[in-house]
N, C-alpha and C. Protein backbone atom coordinates (compact mmCIF):
# COMPACT_ATOMS: atom_id res chain seq x y z
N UNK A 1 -0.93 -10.60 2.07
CA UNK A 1 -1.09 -11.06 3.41
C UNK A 1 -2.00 -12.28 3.38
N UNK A 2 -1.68 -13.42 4.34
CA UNK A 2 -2.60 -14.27 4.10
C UNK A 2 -2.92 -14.12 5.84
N UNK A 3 -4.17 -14.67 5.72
CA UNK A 3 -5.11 -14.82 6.96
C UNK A 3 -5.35 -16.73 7.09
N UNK A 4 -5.27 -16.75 8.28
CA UNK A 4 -5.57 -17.69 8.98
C UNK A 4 -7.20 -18.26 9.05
N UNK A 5 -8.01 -17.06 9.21
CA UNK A 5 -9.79 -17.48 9.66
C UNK A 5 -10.15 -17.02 8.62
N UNK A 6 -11.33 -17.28 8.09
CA UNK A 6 -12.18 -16.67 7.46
C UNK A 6 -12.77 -15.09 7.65
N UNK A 7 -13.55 -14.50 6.99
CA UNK A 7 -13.80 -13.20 8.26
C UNK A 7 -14.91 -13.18 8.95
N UNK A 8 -15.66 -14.63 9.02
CA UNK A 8 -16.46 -14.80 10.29
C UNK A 8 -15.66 -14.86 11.09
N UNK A 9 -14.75 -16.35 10.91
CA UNK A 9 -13.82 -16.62 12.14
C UNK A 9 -13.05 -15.41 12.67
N UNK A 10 -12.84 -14.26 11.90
CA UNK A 10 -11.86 -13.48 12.34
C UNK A 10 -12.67 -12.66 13.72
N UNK A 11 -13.85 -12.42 13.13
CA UNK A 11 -14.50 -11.65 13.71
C UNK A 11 -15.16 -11.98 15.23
N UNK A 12 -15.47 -13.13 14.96
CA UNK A 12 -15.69 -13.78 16.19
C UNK A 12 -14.52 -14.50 17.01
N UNK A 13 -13.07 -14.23 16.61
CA UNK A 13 -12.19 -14.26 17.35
C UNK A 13 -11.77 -13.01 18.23
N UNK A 14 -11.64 -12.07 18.05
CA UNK A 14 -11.56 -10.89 18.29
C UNK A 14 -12.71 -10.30 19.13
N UNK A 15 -14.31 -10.83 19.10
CA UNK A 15 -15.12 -10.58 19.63
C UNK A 15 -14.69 -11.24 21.12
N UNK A 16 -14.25 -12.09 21.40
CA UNK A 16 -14.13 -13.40 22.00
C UNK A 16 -13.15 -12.92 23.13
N UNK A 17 -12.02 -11.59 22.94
CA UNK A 17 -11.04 -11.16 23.58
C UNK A 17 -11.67 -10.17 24.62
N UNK A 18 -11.11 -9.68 25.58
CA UNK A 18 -10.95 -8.76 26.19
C UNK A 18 -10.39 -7.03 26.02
N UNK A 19 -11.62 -6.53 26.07
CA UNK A 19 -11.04 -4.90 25.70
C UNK A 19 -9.93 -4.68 26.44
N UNK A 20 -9.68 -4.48 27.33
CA UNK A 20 -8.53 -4.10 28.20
C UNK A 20 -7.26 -4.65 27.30
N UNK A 21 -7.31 -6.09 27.12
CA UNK A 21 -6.12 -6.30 26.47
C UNK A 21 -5.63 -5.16 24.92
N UNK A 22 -5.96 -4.72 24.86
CA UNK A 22 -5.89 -3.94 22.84
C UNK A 22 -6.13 -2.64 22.99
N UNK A 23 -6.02 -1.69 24.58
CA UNK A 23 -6.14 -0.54 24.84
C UNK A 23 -6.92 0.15 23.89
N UNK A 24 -6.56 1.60 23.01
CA UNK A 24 -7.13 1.95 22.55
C UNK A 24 -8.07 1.50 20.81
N UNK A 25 -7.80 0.63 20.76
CA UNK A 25 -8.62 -0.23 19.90
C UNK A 25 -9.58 -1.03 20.19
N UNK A 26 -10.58 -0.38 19.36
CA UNK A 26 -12.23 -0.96 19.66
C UNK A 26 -12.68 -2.12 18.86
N UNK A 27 -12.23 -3.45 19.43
CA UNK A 27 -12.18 -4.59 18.85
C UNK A 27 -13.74 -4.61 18.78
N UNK A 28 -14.74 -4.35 19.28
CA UNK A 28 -15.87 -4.81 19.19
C UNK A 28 -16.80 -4.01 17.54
N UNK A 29 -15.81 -3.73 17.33
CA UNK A 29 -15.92 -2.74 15.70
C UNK A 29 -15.52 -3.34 14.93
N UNK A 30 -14.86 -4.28 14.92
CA UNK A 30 -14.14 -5.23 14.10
C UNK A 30 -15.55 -5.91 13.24
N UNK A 31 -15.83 -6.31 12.17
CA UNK A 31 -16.60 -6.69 11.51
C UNK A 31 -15.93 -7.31 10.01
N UNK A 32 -16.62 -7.98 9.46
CA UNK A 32 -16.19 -9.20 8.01
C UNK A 32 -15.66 -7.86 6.98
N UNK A 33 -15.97 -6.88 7.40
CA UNK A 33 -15.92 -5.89 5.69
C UNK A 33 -14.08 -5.21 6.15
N UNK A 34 -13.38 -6.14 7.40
CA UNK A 34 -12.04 -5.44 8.05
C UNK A 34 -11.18 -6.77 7.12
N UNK A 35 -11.48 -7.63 6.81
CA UNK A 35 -10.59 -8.37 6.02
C UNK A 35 -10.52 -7.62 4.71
N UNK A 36 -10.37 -6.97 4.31
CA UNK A 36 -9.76 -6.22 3.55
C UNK A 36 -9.38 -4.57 3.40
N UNK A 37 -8.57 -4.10 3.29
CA UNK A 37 -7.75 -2.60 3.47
C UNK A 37 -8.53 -1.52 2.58
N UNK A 38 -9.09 -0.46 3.24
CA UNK A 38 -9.61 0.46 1.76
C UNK A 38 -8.28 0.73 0.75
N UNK A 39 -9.01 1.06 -0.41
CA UNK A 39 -7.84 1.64 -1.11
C UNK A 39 -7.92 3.09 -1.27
N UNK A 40 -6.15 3.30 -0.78
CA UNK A 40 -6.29 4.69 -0.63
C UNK A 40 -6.72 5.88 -1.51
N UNK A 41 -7.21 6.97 -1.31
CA UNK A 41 -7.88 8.07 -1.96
C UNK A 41 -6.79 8.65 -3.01
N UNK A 42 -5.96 8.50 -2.81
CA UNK A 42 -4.57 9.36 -3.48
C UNK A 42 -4.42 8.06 -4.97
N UNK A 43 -4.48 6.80 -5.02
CA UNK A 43 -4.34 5.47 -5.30
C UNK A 43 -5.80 5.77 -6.62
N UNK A 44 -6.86 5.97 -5.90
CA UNK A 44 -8.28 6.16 -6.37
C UNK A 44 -7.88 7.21 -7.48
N UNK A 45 -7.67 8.43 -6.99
CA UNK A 45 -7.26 9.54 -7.83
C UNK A 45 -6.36 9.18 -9.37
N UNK A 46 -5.54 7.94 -9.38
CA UNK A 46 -4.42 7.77 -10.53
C UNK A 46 -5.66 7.00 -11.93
N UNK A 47 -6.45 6.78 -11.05
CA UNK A 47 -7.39 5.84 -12.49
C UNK A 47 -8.92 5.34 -12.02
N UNK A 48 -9.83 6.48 -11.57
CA UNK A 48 -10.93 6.52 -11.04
C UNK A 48 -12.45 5.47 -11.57
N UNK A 49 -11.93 5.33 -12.96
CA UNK A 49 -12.88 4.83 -13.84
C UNK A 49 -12.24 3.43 -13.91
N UNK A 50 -11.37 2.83 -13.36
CA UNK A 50 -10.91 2.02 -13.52
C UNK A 50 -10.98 1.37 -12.05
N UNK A 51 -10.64 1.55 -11.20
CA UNK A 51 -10.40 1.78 -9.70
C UNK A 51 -11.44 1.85 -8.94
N UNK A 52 -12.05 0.92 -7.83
CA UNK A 52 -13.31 0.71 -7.27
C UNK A 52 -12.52 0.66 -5.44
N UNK A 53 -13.61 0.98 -5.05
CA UNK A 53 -13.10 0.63 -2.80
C UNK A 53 -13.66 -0.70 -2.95
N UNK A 54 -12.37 -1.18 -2.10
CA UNK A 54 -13.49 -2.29 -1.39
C UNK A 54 -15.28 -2.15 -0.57
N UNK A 55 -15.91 -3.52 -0.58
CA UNK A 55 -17.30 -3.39 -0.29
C UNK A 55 -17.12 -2.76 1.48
N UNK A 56 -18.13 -1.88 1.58
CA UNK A 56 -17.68 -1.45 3.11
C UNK A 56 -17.05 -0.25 3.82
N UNK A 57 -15.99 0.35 2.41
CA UNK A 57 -15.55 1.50 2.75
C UNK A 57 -15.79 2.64 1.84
């Protein structure tokens, strides 16, 4: 996936919106450590010593 902002810019784009618009999503949670996906636990499990989370999760 490529991104457009940085994850300041991301973050302070999203800050910048309106809750109402994004219903049950709490954009104001959004923070720099959301540009990247944890890796999943099941994923973790195939090679643990090898295999790190991203910073954040």
């Amino acid at each position: 996936m490529v991104r457009n902002y940085s994850a300041e810019e991301l973050v302070k784009y999203f800050h910048s919106k309106k809750q109402e618009d994004y219903g049950n999503a709490k954009i104001r949670n959004i923070s720099t450590k959301d540009r990247f996906f944890p890796i999943p636990y099941d994923e973790y499990k195939l090679n643990p010593e090898k295999m790190y989370q991203n910073p954040g999760y």
